[in-house]
C-alpha atoms as a PDB file:
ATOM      1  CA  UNK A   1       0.000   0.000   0.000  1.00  0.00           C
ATOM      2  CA  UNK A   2       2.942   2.692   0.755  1.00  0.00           C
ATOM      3  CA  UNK A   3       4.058   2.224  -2.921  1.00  0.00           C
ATOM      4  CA  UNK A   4       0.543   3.647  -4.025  1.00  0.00           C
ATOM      5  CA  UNK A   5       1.571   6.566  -1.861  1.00  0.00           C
ATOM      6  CA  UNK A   6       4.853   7.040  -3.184  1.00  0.00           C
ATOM      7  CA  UNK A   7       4.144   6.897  -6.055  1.00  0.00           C
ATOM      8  CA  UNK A   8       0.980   9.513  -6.281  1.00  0.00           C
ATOM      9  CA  UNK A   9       3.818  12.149  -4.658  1.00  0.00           C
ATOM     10  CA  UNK A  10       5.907  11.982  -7.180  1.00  0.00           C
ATOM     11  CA  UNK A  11       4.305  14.520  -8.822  1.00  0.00           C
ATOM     12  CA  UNK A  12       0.429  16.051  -9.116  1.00  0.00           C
ATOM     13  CA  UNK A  13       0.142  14.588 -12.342  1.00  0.00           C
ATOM     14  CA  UNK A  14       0.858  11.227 -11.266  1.00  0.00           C
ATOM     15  CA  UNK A  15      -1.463  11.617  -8.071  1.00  0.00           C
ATOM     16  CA  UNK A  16      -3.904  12.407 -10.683  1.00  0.00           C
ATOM     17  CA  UNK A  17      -3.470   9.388 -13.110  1.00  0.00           C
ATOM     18  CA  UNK A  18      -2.771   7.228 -10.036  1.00  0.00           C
ATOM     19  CA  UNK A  19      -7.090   8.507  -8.530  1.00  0.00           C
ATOM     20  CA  UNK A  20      -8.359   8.409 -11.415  1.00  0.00           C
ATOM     21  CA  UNK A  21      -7.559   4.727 -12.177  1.00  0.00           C
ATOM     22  CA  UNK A  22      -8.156   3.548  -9.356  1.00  0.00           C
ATOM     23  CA  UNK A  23     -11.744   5.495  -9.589  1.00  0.00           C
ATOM     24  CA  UNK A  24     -12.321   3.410 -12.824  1.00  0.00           C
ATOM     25  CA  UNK A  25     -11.144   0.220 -10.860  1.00  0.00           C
ATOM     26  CA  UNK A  26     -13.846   0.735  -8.412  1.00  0.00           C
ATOM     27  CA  UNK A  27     -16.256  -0.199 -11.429  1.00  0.00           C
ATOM     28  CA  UNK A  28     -15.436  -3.618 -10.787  1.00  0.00           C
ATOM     29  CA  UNK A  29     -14.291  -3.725  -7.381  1.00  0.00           C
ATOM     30  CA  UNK A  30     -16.379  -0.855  -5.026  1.00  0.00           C
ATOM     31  CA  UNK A  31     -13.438  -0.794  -2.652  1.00  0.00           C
ATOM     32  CA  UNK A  32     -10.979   0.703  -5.211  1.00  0.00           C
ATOM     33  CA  UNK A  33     -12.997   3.749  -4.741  1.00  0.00           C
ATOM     34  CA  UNK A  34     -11.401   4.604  -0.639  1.00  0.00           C
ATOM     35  CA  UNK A  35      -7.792   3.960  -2.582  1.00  0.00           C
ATOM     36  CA  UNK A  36      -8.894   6.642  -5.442  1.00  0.00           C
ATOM     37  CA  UNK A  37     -10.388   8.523  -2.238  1.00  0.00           C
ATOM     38  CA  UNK A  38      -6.902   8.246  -0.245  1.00  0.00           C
ATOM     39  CA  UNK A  39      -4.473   9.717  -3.445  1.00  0.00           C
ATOM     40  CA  UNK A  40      -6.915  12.735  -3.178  1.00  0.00           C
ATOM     41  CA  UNK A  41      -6.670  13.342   0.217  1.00  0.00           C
ATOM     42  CA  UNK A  42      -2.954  12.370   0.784  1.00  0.00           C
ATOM     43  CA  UNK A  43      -2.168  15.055  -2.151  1.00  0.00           C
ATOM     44  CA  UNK A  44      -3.930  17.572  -0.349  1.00  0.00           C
ATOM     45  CA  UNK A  45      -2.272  16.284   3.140  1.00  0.00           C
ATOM     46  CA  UNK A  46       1.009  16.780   2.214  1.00  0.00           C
ATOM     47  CA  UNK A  47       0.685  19.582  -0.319  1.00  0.00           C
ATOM     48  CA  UNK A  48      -2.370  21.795   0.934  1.00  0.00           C
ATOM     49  CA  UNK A  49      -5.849  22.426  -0.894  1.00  0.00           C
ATOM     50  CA  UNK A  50      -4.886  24.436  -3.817  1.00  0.00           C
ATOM     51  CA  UNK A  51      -2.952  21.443  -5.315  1.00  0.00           C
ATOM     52  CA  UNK A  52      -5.614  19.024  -4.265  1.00  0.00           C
ATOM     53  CA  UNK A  53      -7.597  20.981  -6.193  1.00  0.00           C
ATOM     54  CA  UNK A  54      -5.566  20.843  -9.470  1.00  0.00           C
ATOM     55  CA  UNK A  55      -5.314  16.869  -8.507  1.00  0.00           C
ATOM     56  CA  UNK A  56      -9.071  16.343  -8.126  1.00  0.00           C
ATOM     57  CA  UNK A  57      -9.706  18.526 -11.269  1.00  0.00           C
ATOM     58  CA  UNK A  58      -7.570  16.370 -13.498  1.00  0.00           C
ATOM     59  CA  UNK A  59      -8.520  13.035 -12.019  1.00  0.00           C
ATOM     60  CA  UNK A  60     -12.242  13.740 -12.542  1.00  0.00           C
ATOM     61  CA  UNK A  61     -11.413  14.788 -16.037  1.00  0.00           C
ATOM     62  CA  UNK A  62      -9.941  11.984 -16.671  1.00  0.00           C
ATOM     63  CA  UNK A  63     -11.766   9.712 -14.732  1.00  0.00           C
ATOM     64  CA  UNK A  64     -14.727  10.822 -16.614  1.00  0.00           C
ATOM     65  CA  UNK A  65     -14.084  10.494 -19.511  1.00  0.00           C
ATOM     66  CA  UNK A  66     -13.342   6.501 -18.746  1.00  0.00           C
ATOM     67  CA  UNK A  67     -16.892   6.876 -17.188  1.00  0.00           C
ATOM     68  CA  UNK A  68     -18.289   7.839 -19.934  1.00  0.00           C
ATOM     69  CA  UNK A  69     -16.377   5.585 -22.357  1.00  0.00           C
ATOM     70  CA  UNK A  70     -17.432   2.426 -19.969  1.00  0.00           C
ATOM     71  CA  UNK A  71     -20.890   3.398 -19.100  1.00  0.00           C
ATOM     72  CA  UNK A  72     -22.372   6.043 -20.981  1.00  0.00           C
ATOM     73  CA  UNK A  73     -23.612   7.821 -18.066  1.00  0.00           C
ATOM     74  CA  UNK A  74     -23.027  11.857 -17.699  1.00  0.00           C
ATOM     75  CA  UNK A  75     -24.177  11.546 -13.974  1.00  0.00           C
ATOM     76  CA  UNK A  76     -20.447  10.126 -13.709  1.00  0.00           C
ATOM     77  CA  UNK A  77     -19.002  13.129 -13.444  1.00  0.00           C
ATOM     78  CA  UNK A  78     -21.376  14.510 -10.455  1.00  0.00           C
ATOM     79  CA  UNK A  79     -20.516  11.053  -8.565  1.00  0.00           C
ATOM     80  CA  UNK A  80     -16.293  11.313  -8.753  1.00  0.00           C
ATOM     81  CA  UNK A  81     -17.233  14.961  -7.083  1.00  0.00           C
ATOM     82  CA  UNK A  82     -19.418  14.051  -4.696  1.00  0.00           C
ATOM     83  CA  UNK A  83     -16.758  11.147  -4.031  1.00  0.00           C
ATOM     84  CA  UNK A  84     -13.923  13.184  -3.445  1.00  0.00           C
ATOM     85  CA  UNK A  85     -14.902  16.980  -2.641  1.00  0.00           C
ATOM     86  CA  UNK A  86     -15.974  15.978   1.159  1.00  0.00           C
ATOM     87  CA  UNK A  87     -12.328  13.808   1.280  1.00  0.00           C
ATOM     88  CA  UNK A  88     -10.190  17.051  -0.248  1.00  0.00           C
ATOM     89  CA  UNK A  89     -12.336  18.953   2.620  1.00  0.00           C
ATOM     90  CA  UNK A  90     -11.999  16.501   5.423  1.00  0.00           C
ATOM     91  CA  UNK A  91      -8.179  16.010   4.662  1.00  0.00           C
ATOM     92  CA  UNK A  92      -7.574  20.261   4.653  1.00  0.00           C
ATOM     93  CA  UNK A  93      -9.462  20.136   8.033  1.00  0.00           C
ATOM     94  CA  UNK A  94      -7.437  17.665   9.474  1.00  0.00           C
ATOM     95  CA  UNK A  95      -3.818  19.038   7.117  1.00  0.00           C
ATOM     96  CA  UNK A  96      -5.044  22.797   9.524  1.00  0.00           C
ATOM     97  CA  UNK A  97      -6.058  21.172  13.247  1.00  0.00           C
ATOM     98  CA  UNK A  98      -3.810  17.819  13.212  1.00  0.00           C
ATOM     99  CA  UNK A  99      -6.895  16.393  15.293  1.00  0.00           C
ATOM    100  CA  UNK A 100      -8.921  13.431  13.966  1.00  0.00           C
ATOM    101  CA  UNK A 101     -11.904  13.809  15.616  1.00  0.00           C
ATOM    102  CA  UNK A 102     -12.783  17.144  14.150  1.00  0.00           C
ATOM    103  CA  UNK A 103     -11.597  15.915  10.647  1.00  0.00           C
ATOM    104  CA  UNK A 104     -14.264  12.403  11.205  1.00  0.00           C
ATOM    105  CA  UNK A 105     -16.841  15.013  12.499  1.00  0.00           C
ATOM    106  CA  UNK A 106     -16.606  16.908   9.075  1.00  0.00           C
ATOM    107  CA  UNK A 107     -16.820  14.001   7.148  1.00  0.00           C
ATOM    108  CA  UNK A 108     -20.298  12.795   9.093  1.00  0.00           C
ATOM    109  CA  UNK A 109     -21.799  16.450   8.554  1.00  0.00           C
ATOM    110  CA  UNK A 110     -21.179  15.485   4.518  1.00  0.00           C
ATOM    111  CA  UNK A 111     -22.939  12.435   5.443  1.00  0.00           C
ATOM    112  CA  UNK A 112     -25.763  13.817   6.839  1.00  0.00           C
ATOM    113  CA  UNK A 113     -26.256  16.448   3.960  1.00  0.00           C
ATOM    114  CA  UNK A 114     -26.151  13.348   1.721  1.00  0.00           C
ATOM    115  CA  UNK A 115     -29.222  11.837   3.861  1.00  0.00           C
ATOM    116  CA  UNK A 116     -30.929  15.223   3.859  1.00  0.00           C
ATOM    117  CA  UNK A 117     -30.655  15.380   0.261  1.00  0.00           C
ATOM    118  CA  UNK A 118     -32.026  12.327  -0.740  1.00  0.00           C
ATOM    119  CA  UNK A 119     -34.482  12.526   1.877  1.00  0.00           C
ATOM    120  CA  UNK A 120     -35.982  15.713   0.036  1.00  0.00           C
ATOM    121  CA  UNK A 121     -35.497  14.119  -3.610  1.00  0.00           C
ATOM    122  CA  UNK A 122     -36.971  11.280  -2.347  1.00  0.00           C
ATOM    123  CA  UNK A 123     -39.984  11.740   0.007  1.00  0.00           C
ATOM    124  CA  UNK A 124     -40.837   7.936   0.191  1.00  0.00           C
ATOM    125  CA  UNK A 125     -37.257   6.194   0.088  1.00  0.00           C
ATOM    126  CA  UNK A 126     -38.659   2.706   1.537  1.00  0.00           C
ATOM    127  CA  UNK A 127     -41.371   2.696  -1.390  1.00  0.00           C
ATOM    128  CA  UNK A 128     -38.526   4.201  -4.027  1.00  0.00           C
ATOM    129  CA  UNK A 129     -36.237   0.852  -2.921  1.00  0.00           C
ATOM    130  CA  UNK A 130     -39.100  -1.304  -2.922  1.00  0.00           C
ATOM    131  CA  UNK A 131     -39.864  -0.185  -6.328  1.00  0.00           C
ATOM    132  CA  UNK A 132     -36.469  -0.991  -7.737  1.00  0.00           C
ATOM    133  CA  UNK A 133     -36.403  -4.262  -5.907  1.00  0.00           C
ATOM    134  CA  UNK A 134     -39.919  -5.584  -7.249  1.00  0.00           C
ATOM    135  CA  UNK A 135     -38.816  -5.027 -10.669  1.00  0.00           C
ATOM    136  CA  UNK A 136     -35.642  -6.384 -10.344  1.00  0.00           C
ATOM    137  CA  UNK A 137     -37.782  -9.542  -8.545  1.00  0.00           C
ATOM    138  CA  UNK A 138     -39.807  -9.788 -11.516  1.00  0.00           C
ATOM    139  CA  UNK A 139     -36.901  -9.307 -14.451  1.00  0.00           C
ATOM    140  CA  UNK A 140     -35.375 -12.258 -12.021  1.00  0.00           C
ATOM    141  CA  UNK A 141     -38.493 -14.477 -12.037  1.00  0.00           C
ATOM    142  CA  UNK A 142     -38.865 -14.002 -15.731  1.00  0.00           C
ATOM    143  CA  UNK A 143     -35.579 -15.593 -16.461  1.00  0.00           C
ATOM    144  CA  UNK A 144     -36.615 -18.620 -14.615  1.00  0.00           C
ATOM    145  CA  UNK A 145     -34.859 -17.705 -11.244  1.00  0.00           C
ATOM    146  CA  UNK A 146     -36.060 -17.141  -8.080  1.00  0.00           C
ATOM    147  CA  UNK A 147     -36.149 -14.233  -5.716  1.00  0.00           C
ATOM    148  CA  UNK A 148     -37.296 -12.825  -2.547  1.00  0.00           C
ATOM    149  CA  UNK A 149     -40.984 -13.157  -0.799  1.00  0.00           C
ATOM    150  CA  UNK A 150     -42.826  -9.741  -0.638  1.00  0.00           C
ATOM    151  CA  UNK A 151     -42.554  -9.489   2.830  1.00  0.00           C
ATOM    152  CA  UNK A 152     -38.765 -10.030   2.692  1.00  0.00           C
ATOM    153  CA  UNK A 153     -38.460  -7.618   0.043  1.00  0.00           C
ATOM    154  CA  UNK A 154     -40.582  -4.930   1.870  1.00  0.00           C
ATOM    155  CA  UNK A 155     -38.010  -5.844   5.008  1.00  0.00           C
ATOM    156  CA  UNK A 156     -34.531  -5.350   3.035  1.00  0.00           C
ATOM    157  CA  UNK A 157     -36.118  -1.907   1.265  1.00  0.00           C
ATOM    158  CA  UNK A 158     -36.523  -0.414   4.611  1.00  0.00           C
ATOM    159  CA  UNK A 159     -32.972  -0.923   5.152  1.00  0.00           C
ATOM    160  CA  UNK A 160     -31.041  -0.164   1.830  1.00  0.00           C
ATOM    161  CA  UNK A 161     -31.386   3.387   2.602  1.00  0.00           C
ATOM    162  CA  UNK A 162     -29.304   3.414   5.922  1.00  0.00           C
ATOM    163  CA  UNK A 163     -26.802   0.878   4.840  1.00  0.00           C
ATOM    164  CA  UNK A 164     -26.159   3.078   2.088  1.00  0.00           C
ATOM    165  CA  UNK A 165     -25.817   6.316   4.742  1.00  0.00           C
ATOM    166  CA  UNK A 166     -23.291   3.972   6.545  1.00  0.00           C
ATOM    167  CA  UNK A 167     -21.375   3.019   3.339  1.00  0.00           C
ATOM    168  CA  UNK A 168     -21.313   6.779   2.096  1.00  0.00           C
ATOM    169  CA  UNK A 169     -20.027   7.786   6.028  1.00  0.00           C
ATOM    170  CA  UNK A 170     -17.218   5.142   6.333  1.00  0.00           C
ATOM    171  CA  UNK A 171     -15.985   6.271   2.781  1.00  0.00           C
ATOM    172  CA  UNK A 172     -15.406   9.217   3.466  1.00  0.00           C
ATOM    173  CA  UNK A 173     -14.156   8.913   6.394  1.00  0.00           C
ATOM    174  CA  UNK A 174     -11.984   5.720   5.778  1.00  0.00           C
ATOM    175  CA  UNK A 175     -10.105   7.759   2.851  1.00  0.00           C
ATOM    176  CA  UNK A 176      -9.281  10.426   4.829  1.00  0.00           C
ATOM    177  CA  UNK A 177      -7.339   7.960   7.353  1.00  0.00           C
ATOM    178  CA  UNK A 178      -6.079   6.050   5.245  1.00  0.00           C
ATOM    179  CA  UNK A 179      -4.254   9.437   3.725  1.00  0.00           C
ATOM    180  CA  UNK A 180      -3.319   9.649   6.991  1.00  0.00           C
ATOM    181  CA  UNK A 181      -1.888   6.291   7.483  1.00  0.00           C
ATOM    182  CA  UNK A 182       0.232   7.187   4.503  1.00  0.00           C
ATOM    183  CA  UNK A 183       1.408  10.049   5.063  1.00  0.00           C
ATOM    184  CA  UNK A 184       2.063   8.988   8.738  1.00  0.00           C
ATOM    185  CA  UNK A 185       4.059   5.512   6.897  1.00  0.00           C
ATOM    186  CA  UNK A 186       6.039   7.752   4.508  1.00  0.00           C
ATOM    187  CA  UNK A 187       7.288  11.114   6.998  1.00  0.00           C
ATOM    188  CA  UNK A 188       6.263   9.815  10.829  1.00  0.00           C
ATOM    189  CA  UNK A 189       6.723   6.161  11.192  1.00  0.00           C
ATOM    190  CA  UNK A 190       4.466   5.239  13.920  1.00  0.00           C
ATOM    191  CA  UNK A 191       2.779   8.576  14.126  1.00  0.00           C
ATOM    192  CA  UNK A 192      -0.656   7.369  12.948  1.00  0.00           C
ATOM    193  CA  UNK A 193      -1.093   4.933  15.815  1.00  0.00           C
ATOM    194  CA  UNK A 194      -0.416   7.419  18.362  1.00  0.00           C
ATOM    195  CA  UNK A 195      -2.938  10.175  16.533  1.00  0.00           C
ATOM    196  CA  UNK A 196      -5.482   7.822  16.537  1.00  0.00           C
ATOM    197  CA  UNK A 197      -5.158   6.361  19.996  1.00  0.00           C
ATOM    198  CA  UNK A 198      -6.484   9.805  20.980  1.00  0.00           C
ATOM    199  CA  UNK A 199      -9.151  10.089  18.922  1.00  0.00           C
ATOM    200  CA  UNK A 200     -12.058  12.283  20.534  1.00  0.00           C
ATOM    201  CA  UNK A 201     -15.229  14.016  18.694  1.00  0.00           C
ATOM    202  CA  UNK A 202     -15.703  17.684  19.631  1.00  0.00           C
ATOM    203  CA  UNK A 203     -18.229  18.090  22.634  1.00  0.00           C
ATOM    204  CA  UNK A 204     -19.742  20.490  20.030  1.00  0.00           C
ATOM    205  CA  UNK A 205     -21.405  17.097  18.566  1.00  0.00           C
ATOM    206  CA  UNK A 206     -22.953  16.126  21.858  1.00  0.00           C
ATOM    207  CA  UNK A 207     -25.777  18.693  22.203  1.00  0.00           C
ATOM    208  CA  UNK A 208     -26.519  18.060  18.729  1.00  0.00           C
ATOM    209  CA  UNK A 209     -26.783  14.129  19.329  1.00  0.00           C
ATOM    210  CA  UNK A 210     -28.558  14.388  22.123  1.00  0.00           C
ATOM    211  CA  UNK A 211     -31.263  16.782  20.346  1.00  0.00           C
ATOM    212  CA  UNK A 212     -31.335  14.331  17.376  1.00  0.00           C
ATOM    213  CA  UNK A 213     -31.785  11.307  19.706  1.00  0.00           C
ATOM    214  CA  UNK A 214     -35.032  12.743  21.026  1.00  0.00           C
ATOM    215  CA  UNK A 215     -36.316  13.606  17.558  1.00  0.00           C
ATOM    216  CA  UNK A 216     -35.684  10.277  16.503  1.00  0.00           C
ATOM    217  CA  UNK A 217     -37.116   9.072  19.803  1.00  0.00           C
ATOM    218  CA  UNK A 218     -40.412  10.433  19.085  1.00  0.00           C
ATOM    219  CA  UNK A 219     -40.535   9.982  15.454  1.00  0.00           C
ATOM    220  CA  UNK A 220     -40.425   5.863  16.524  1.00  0.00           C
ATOM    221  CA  UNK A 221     -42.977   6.702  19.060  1.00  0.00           C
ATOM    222  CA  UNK A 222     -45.681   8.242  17.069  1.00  0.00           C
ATOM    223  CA  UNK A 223     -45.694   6.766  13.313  1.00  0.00           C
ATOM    224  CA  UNK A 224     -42.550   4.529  13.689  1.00  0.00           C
ATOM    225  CA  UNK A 225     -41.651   5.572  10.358  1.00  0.00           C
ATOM    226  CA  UNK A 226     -37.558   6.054   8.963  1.00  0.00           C
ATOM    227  CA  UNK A 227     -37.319   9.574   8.842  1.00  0.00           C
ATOM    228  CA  UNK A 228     -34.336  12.076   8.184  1.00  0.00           C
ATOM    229  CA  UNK A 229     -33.663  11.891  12.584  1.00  0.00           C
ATOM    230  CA  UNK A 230     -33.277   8.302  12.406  1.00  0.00           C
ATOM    231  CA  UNK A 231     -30.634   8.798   9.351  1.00  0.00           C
ATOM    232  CA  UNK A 232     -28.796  11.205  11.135  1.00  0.00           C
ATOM    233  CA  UNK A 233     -28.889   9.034  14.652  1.00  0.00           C
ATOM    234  CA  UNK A 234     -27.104   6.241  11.775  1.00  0.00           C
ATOM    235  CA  UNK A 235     -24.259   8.580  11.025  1.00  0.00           C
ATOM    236  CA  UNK A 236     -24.211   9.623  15.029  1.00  0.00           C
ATOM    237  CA  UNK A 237     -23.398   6.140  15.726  1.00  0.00           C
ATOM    238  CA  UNK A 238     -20.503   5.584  12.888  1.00  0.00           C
ATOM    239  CA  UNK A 239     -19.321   8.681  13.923  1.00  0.00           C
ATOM    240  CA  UNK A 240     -18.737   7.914  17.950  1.00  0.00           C
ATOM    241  CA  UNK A 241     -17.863   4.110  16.863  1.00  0.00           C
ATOM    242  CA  UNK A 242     -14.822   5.619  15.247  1.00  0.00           C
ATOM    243  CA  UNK A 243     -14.233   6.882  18.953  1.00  0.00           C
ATOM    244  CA  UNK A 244     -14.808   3.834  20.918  1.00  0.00           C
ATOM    245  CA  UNK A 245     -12.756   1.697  18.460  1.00  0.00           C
ATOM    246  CA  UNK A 246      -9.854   4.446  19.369  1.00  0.00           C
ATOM    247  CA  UNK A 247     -10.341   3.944  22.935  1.00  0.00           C
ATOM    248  CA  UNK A 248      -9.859  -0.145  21.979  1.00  0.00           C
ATOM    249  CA  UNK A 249      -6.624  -0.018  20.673  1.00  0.00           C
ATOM    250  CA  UNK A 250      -5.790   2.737  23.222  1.00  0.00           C
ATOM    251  CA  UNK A 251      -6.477   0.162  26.091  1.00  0.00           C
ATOM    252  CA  UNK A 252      -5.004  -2.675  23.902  1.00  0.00           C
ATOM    253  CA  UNK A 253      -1.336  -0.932  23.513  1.00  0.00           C
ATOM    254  CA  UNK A 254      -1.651   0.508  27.246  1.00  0.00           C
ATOM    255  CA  UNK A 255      -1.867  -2.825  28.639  1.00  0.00           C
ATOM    256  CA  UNK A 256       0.561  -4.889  25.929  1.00  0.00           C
ATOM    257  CA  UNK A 257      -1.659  -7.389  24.723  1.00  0.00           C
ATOM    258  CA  UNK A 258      -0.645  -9.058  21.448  1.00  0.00           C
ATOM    259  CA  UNK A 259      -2.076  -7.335  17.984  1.00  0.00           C
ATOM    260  CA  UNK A 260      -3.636 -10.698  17.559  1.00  0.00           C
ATOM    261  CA  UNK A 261      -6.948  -9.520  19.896  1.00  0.00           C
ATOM    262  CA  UNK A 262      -7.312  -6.788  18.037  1.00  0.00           C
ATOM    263  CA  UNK A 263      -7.322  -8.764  14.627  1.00  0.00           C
ATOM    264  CA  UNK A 264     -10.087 -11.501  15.986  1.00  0.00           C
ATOM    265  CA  UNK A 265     -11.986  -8.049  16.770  1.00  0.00           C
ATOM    266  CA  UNK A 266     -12.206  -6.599  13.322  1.00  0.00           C
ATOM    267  CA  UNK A 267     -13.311 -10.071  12.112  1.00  0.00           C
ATOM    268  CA  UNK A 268     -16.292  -9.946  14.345  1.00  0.00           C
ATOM    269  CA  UNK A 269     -16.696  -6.598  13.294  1.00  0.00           C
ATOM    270  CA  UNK A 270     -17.237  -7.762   9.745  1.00  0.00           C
ATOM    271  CA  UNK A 271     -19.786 -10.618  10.629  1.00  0.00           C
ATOM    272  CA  UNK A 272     -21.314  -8.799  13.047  1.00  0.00           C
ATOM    273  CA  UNK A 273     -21.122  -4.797  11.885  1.00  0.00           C
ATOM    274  CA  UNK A 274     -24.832  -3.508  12.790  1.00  0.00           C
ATOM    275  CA  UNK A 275     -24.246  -5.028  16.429  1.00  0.00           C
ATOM    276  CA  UNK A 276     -20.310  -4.008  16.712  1.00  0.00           C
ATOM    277  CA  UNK A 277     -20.797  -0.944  15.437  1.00  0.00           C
ATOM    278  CA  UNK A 278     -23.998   0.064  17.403  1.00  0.00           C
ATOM    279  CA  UNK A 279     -21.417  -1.111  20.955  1.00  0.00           C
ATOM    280  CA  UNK A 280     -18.439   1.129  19.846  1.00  0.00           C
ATOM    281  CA  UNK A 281     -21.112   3.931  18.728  1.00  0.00           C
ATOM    282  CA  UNK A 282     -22.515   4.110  22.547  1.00  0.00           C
ATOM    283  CA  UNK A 283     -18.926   3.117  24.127  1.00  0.00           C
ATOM    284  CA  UNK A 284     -17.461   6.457  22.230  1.00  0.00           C
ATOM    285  CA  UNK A 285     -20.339   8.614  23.230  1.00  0.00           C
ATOM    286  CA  UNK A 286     -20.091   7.274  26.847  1.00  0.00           C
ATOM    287  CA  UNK A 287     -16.111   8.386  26.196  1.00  0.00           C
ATOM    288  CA  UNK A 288     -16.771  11.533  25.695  1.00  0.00           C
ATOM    289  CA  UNK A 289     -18.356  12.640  28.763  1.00  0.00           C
ATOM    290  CA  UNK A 290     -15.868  10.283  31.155  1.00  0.00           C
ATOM    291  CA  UNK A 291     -12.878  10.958  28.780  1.00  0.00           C
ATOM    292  CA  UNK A 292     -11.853   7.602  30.228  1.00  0.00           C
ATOM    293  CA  UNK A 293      -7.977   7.663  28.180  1.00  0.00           C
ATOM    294  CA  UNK A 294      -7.339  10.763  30.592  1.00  0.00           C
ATOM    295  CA  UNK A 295      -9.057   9.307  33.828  1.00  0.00           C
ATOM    296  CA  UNK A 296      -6.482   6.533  33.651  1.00  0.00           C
ATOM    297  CA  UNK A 297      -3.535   9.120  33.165  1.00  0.00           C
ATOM    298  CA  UNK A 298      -4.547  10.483  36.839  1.00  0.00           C
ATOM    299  CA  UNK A 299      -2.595   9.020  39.356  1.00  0.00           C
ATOM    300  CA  UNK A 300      -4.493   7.960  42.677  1.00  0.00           C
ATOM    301  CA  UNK A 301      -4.327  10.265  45.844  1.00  0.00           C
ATOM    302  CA  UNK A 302      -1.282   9.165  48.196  1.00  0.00           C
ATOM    303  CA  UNK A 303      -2.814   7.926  51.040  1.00  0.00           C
END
């Protein structure tokens, strides 16, 4: 992975081929896209905004015109910079402050614009997914396959819509640190771990979490509906989860246990992400009041 780094710093241009490959990648293999994501924000990282811009500029230029080679589709071009404006953005906040948590807290107020957006294009998003997936059910049926009941349908429509807030969220904010990794890798050996062992969101975010919990609170108590609170409560929880996962590997290299914990954790976290995810959410948010990283830093009154 550090030679993709070195490489996009050899020069803008090459940062540019370099994202916008790896963008056209990503049309066979989605993950490509938080590489692509990572050249854009490591170029503005190490150089500054102005030439991320020129770096995003000629990566989506190029990039789109594979897009549009490949796929035909103009909307290509408004995708690449919806992809990687936020990361440029989120990588100059955290280039300026040095502090992750404001740079993650950034990246979740893109995600939430995202959900607000869609939530005004779309009114009805559940019936807009169950749309798509009925005809998809039926083009499947016709060919002689089979496909989901109704009912199951109706079930995974209701959830497409947050699972894709969560995917848009961790892209973002996965690019930006793995910039940081990078950069970290390449001019501070080491650096990266000790950054992100002390991980905190802003209190700032509190007051606003706690005033969207109790929107969303209500919202499940009168019509139980999905509405825009419950979407932003979603990126709430990726947001602190980045937190409490920070506090993990804080508590895992303060006490010396072997990296091998921490590797059986991230493999639940893949089989198990809504659950995971939803304990580091509330173990972050319960960090941030008890700030637990400096409770343990206090030494005990001599007696």
């Amino acid at each position: 992975m550090r030679a993709i780094a070195k490489f996009a710093l050899r020069s803008p241009a090459l940062a540019s081929i370099s994202a916008a490959a790896y963008a056209v990648f990503a049309l066979f293999f989605a993950p490509f896209m938080i590489v692509s994501g990572a050249i854009v924000g490591l170029s503005t990282l190490r150089f500054g905004a102005g030439p991320g811009w020129r770096v995003l500029g000629v990566a989506t230029g190029v990039a789109g015109i594979a897009y549009l080679l490949l796929s035909q589709e103009f909307r290509a071009l408004l995708i690449l910079i919806a992809a990687w404006v936020p990361v440029l953005i989120v990588g100059q906040v955290l280039r300026t402050t040095e502090h992750q948590g404001s740079a993650l807290a950034v990246g979740a107020s893109f995600a939430a614009l995202y959900a607000s957006v869609v939530r005004l294009a779309v009114p009805d998003v559940n019936g807009h997914w169950l749309a798509r997936l009925q005809a998809l059910g039926d083009a499947v049926r016709e060919q002689g396959g089979t496909f989901f009941e109704l009912e199951e349908i109706s079930m995974v429509a209701g959830l497409i819509h947050e699972a894709t807030i969560v995917v848009v969220c961790l892209y973002w904010m996965c690019a930006v640190l793995l910039a940081r990794w990078w950069q970290a890798e390449l001019f501070n050996p080491g650096g990266f771990g000790v950054e992100f062992r002390q991980l905190v969101i802003p209190r700032l975010v509190s007051p606003l979490a706690a005033i969207i919990a109790v929107f969303a609170l209500i919202q499940l108590a009168g019509d139980g509906l999905h509405g825009l609170p419950r979407d932003l409560l979603v990126v709430l929880v990726v947001l602190f989860a980045f937190q409490g996962l920070a506090l993990l590997h804080h508590r895992v290299h303060q006490i010396g246990m072997a990296r091998g914990w921490l590797v059986g954790f991230y493999i639940l976290l893949m089989f198990m992400p809504h659950r995971i995810g939803l304990i580091l959410g509330f173990i972050g948010i319960a960090d941030t009041f008890i700030d637990a990283r400096r409770l343990r830093k206090r030494k005990p009154p001599t007696q």
